[in-house]
C-alpha atoms as a PDB file:
ATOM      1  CA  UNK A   1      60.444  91.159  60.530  1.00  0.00           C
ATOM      2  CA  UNK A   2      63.645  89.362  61.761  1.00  0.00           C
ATOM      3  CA  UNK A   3      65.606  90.996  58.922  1.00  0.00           C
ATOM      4  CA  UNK A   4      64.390  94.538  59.255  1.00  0.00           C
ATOM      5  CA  UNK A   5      65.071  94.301  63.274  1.00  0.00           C
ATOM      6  CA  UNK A   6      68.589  93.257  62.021  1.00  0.00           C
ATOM      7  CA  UNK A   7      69.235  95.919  59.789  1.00  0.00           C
ATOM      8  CA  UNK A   8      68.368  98.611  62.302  1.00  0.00           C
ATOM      9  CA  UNK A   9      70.357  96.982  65.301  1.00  0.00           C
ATOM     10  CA  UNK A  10      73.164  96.768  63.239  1.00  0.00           C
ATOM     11  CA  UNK A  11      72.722 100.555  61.929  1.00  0.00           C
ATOM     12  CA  UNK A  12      72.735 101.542  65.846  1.00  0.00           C
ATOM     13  CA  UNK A  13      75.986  99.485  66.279  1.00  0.00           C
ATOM     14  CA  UNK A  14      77.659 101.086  63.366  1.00  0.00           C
ATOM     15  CA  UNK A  15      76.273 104.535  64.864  1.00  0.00           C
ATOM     16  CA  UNK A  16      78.037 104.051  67.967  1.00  0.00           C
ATOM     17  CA  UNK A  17      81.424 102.731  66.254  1.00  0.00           C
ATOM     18  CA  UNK A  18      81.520 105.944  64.765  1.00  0.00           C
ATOM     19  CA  UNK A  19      81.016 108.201  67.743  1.00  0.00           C
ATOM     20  CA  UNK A  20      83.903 105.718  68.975  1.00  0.00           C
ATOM     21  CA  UNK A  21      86.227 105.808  66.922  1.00  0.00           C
ATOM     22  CA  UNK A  22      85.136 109.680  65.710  1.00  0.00           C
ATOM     23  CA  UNK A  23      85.956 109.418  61.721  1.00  0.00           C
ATOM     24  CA  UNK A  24      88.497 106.384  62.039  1.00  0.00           C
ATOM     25  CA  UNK A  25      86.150 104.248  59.073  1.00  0.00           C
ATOM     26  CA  UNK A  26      85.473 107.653  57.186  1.00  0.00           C
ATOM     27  CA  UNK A  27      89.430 107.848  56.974  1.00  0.00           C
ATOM     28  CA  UNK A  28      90.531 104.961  55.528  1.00  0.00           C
ATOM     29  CA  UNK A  29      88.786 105.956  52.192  1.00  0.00           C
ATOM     30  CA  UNK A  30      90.945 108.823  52.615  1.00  0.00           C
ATOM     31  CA  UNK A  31      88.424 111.484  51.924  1.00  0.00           C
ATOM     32  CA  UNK A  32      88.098 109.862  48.376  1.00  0.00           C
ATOM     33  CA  UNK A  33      84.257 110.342  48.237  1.00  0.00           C
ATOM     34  CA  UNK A  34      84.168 113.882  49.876  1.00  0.00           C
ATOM     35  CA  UNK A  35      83.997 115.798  46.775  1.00  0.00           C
ATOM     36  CA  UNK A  36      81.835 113.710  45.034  1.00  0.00           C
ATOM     37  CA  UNK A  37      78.578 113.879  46.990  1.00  0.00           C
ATOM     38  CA  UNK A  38      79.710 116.608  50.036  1.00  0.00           C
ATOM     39  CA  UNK A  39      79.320 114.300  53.180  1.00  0.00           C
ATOM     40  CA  UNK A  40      76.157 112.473  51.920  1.00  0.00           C
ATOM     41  CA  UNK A  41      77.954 109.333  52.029  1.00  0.00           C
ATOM     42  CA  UNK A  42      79.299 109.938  55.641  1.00  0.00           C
ATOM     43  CA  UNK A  43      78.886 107.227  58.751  1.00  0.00           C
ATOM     44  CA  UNK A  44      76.265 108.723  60.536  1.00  0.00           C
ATOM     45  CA  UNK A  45      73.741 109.302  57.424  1.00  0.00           C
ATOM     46  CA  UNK A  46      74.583 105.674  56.245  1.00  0.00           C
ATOM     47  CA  UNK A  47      74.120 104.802  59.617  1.00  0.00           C
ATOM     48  CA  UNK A  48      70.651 106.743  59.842  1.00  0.00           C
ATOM     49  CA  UNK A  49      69.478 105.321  56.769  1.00  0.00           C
ATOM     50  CA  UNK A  50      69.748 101.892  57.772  1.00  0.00           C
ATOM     51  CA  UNK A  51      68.144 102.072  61.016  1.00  0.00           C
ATOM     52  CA  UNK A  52      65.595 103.509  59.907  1.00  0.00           C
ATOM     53  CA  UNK A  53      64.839 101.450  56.599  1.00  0.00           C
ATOM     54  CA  UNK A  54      65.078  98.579  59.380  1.00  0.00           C
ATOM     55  CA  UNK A  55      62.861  99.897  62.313  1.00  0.00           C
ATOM     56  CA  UNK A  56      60.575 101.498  59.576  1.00  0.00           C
ATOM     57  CA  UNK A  57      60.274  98.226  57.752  1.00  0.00           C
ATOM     58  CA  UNK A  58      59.862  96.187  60.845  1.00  0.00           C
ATOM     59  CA  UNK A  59      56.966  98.293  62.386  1.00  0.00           C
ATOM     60  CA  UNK A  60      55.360  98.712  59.188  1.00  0.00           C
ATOM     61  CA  UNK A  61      54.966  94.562  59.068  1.00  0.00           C
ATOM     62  CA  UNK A  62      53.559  94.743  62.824  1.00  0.00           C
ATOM     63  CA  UNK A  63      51.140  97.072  62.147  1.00  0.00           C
ATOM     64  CA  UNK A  64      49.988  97.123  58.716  1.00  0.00           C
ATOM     65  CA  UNK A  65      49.212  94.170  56.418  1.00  0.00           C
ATOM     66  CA  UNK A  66      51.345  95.593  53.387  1.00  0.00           C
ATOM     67  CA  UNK A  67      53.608  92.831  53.314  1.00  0.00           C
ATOM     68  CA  UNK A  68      57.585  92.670  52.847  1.00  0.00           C
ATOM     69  CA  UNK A  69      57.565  94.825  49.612  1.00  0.00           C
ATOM     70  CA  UNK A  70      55.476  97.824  51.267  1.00  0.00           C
ATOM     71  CA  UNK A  71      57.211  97.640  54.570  1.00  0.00           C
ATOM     72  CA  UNK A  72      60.798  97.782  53.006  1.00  0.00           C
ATOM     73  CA  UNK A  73      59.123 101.227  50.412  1.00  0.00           C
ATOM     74  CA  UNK A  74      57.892 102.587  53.600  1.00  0.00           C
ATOM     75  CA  UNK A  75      61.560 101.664  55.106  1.00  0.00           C
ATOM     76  CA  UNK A  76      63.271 103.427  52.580  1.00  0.00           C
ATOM     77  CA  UNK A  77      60.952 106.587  52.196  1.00  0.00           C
ATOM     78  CA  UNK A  78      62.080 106.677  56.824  1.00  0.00           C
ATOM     79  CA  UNK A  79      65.686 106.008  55.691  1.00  0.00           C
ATOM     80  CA  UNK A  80      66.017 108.387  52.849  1.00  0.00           C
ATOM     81  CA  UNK A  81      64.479 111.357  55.342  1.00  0.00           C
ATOM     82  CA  UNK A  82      66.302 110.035  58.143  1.00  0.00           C
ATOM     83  CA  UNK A  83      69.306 109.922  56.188  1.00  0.00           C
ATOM     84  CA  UNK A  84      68.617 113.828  54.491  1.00  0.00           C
ATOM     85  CA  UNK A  85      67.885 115.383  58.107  1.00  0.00           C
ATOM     86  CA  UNK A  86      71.112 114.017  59.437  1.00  0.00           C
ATOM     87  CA  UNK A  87      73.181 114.714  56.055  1.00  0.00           C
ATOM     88  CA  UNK A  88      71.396 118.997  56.923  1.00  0.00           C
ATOM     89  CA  UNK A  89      72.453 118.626  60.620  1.00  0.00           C
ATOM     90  CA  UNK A  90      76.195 117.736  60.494  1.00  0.00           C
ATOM     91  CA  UNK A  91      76.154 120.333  57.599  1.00  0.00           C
ATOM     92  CA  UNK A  92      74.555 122.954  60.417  1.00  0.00           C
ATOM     93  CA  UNK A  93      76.833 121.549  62.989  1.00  0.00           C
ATOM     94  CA  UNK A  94      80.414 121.796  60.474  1.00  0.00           C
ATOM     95  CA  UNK A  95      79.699 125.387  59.869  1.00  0.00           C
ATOM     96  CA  UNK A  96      79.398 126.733  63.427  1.00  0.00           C
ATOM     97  CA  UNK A  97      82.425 128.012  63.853  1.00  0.00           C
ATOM     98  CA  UNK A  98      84.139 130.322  66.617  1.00  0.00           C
ATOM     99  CA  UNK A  99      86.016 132.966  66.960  1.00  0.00           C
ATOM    100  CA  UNK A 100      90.274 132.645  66.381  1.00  0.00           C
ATOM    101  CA  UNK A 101      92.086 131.682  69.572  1.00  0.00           C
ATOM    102  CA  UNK A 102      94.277 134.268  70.548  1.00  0.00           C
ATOM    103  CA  UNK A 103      97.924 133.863  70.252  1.00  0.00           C
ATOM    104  CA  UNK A 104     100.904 135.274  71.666  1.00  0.00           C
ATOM    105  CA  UNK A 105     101.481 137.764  68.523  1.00  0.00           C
ATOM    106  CA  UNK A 106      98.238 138.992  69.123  1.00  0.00           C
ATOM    107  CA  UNK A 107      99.846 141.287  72.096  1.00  0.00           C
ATOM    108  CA  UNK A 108     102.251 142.619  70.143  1.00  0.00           C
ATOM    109  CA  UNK A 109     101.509 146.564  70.235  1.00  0.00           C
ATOM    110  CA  UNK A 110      98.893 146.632  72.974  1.00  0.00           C
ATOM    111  CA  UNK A 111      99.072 148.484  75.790  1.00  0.00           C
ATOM    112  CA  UNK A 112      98.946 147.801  79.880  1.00  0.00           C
ATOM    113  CA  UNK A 113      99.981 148.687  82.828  1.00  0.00           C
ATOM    114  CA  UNK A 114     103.017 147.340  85.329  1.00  0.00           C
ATOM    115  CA  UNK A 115     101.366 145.651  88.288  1.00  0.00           C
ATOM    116  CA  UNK A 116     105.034 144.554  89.696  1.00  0.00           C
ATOM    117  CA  UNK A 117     107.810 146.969  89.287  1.00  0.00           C
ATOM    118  CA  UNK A 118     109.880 145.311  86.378  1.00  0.00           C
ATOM    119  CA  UNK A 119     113.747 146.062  87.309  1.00  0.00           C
ATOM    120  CA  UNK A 120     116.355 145.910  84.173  1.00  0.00           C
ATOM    121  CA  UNK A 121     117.936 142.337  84.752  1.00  0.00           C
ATOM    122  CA  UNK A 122     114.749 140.268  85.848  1.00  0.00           C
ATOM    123  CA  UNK A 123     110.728 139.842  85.654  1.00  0.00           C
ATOM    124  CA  UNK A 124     107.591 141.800  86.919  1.00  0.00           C
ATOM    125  CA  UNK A 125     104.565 141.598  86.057  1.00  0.00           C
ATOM    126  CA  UNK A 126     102.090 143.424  83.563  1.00  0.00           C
ATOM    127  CA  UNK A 127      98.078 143.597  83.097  1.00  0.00           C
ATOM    128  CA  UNK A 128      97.097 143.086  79.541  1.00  0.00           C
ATOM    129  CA  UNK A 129      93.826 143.206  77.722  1.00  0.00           C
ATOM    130  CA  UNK A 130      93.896 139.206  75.749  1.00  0.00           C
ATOM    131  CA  UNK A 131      90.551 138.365  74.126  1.00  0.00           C
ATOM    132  CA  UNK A 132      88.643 141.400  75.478  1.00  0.00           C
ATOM    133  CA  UNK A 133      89.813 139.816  79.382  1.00  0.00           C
ATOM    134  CA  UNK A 134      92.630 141.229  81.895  1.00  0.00           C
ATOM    135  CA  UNK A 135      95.524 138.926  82.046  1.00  0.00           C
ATOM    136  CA  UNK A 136      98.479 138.948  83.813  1.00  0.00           C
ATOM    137  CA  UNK A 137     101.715 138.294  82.331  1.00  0.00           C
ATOM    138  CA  UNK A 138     105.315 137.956  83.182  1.00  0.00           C
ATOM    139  CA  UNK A 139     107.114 140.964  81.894  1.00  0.00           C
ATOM    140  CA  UNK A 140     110.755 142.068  80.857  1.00  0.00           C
ATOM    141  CA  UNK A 141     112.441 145.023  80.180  1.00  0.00           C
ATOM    142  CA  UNK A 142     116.000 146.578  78.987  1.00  0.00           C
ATOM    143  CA  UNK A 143     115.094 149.143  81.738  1.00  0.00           C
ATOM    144  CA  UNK A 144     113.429 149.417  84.982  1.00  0.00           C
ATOM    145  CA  UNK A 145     109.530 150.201  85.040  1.00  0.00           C
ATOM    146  CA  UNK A 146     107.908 151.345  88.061  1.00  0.00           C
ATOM    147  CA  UNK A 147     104.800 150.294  89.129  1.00  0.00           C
ATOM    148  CA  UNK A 148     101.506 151.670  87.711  1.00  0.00           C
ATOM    149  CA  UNK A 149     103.330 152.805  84.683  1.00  0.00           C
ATOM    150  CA  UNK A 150     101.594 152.769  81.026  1.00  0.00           C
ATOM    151  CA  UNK A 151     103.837 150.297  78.330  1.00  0.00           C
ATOM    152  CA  UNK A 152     103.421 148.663  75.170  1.00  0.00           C
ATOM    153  CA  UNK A 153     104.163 144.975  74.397  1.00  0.00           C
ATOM    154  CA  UNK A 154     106.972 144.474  72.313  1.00  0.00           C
ATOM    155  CA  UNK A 155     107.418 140.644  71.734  1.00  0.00           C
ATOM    156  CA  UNK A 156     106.204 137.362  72.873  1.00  0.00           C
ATOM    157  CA  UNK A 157     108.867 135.642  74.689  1.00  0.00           C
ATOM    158  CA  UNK A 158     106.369 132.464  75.670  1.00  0.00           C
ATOM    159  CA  UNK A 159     102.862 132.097  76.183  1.00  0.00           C
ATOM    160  CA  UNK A 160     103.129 133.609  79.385  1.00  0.00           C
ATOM    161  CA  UNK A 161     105.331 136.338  78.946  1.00  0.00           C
ATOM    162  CA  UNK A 162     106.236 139.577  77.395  1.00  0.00           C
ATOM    163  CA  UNK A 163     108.650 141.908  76.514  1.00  0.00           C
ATOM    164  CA  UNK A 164     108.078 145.592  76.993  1.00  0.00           C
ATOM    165  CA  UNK A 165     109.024 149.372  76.674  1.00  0.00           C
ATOM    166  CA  UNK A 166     107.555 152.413  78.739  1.00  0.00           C
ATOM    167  CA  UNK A 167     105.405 154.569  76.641  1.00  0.00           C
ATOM    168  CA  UNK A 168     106.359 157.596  78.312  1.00  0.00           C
ATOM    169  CA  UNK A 169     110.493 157.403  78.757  1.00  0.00           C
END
């Protein structure tokens, strides 16, 4: 029973490592194995499978008479479906993916409005529509824009602001 208590302690430990260290032992094979069998042979469903051929074996002995040979089949029948589940999960998990961040090209062409009055040789401020959300932005101009006046976004100077023209001239 020693042995199977073992195994599964030492499954936990090399659970937590990889939380840890988040892919560091995956990497040094380099990906060399990801083709081949599409994440079955990653950290965590080693990791499951072991634990649970251990704690499966070792409760198996405690409560049943079956023996070593039966508890470590009824081990590896926990660990194989232990190791399948987690193998569908991180599957699940890798495919939820969101939506793009936004970047500053993204307000090239859209319209807004001047909240502070943009004179010719300096910065106001517009109100832009970014990711379906109002933001404000620092703004620039070749000419003055009053406030409350309609433009369109012309470049990206940084990620916080814009060049612009006046729709209506």
């Amino acid at each position: 029973m020693n042995w199977f208590l073992a195994l599964g302690t030492a499954a936990i430990v090399l659970l937590t490592l990889s939380f840890v260290f988040d892919g560091f032992l995956e990497g040094l094979f380099d990906g060399v194995l990801d083709s081949l069998f599409d994440g079955l042979l990653s950290l965590p469903v080693i990791a499951g499978f072991v634990s649970m051929l251990g704690f499966g074996g070792a409760i198996t002995l405690g409560i049943t008479s079956l023996g070593t040979g039966g508890a470590t089949v009824v081990g590896v029948f926990a660990g194989v479906a232990t190791g399948w589940l987690t193998w569908k999960l991180s599957r699940v998990l890798m495919r939820d993916q969101t939506s793009a961040t936004p970047r500053g090209g993204d307000l090239i062409g859209t319209s807004g409005s001047v909240v502070t009055a943009i004179p010719a040789d300096g910065y106001g401020e517009v109100l832009l529509r970014l990711a379906g959300q109002r933001v404000k932005f620092a703004a620039k101009s070749p000419v003055p824009i009053e406030r409350g006046a309609e433009i369109w976004v012309e470049s990206a100077l940084s990620t916080t602001s814009v060049e612009v023209r006046p729709v209506r001239p």
